[in-house]
Protein backbone atom coordinates (compact mmCIF):
# COMPACT_ATOMS: atom_id res chain seq x y z
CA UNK A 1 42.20 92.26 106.15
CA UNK A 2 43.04 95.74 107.30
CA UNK A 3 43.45 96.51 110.31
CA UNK A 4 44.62 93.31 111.18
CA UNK A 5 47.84 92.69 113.18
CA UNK A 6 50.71 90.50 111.75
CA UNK A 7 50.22 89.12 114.87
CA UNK A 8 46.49 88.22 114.82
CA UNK A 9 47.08 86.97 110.94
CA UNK A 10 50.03 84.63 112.18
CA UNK A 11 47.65 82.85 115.12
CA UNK A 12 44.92 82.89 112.06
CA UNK A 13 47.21 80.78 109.82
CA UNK A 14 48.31 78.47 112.79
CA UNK A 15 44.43 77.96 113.84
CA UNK A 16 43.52 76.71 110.64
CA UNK A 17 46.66 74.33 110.02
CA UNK A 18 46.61 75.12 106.56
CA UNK A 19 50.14 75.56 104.85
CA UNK A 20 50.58 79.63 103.35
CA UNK A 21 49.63 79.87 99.92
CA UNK A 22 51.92 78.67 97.49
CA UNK A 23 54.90 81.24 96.68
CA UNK A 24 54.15 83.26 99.71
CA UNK A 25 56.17 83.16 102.54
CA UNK A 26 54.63 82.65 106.10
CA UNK A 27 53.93 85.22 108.10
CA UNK A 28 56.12 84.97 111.39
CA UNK A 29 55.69 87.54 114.40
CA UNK A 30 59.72 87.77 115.74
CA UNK A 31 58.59 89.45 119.12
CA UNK A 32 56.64 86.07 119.54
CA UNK A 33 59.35 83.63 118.16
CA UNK A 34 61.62 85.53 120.75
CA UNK A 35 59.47 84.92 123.57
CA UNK A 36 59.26 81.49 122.56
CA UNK A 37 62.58 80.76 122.51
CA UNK A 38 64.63 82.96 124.72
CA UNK A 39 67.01 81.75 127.17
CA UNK A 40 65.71 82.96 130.96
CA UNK A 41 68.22 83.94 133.44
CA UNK A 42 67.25 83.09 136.69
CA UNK A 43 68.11 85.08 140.25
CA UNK A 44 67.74 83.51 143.67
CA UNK A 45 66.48 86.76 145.52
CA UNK A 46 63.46 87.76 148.10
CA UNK A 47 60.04 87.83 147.42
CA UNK A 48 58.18 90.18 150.31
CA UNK A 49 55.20 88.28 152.25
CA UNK A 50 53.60 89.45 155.01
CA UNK A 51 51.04 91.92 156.88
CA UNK A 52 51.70 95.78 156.65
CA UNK A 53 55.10 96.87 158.55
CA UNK A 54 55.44 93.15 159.16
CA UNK A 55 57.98 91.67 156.40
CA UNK A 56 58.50 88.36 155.85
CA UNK A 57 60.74 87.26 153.14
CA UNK A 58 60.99 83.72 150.86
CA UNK A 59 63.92 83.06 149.28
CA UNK A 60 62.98 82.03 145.78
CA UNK A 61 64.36 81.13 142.63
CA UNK A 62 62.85 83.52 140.40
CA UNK A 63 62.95 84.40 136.13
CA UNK A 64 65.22 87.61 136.05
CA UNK A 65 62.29 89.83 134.64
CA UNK A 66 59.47 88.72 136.74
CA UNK A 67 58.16 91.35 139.29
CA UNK A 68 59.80 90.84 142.75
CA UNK A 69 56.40 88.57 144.26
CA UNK A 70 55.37 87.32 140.77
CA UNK A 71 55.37 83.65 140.17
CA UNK A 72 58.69 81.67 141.21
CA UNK A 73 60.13 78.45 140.16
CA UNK A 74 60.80 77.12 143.40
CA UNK A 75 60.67 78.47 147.19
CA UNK A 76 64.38 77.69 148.21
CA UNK A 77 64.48 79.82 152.12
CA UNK A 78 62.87 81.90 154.27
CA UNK A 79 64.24 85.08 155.99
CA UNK A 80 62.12 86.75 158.83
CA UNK A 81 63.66 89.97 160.04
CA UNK A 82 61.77 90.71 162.87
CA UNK A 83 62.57 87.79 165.28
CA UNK A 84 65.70 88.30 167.49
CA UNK A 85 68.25 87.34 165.97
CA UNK A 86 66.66 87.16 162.35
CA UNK A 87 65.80 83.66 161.41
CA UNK A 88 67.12 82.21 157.97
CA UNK A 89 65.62 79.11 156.87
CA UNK A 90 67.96 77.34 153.63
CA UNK A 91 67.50 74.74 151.25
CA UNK A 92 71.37 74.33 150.74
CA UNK A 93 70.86 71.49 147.90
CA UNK A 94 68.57 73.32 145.85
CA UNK A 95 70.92 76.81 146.68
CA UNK A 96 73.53 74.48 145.17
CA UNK A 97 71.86 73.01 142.30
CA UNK A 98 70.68 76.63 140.99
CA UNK A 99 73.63 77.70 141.28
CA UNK A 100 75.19 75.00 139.51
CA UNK A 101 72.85 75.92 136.56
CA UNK A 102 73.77 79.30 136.11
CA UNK A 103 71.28 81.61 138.54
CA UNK A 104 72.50 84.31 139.94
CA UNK A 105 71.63 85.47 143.65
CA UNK A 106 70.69 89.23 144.65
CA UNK A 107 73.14 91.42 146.79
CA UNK A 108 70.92 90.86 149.72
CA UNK A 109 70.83 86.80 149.59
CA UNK A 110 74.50 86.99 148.98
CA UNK A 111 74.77 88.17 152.59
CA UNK A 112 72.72 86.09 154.13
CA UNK A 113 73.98 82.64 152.65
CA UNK A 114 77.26 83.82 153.59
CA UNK A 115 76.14 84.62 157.22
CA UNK A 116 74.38 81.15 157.40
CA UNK A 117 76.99 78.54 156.15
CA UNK A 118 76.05 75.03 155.66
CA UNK A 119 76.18 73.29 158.98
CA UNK A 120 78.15 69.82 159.30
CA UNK A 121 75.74 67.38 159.81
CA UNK A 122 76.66 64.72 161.94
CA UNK A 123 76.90 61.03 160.97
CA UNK A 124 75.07 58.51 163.02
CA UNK A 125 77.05 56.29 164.97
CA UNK A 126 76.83 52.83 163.35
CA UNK A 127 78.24 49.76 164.59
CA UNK A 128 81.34 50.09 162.36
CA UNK A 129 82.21 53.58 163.80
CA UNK A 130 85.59 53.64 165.89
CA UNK A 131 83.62 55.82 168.74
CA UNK A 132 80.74 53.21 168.98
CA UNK A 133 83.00 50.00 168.57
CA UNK A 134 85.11 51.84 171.22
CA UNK A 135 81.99 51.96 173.44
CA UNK A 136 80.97 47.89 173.39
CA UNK A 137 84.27 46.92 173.70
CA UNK A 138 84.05 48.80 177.67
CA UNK A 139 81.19 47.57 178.08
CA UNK A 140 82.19 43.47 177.55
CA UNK A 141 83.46 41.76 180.38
């Protein structure tokens, strides 16, 4: 066995489902066991897409330590500079469930989720609504 990594021994032992010898205790790689079980902290920031000198951003819930275009957990926005005015696309549910959870955003999405509030959506007009029952009641005879 020399030569052989604690690491490579470990994945060995685990292959072969048999149980360390008797007496001995296993052989555990912490840097794995870490990895296995650590707690990821996650960022809402930009991920750059896009031709040469032509940037176009998604907005993306991302593990803290992942490069900056490595694989997200979800696509939640879009931000494309170069139109006139710059366009911001928002998922403003999934904004609010990540943050709910604990991510954290980046200076720069801050800014622009700030800049962008969540627009009032306006209810239908049903039947029951003063405005509409206002309406048939002008138009009876």
């Amino acid at each position: 066995m020399a030569g052989r990594t604690c690491l490579a021994v470990y994945l060995d032992e685990r292959a072969s489902g048999s149980p360390p010898p008797a007496g001995k205790a296993p052989k555990i790689n912490r840097a794995l066991d870490f990895e296995r079980n650590r707690i990821a902290v996650v960022m809402i920031r930009l991920a750059r897409f896009g031709a040469r000198k032509q940037p176009y951003y998604r907005i993306v819930a991302i593990e803290k330590d992942r490069a900056r275009n490595g694989r997200s957990i979800e696509v939640v926005g879009t931000y494309n500079p170069r139109t006139n005015p710059a366009t911001v696309d928002l998922k403003y549910d999934r904004i609010t469930y990540w943050r709910s959870v604990g991510a954290q955003f980046s200076d720069i999405v801050e800014k622009l989720v700030a800049k962008n509030p969540v627009k009032a959506v306006e209810a239908p007009l049903t039947p029951s609504s003063p405005v509409k029952a206002a309406v048939v009641a002008q138009r009876l005879p």
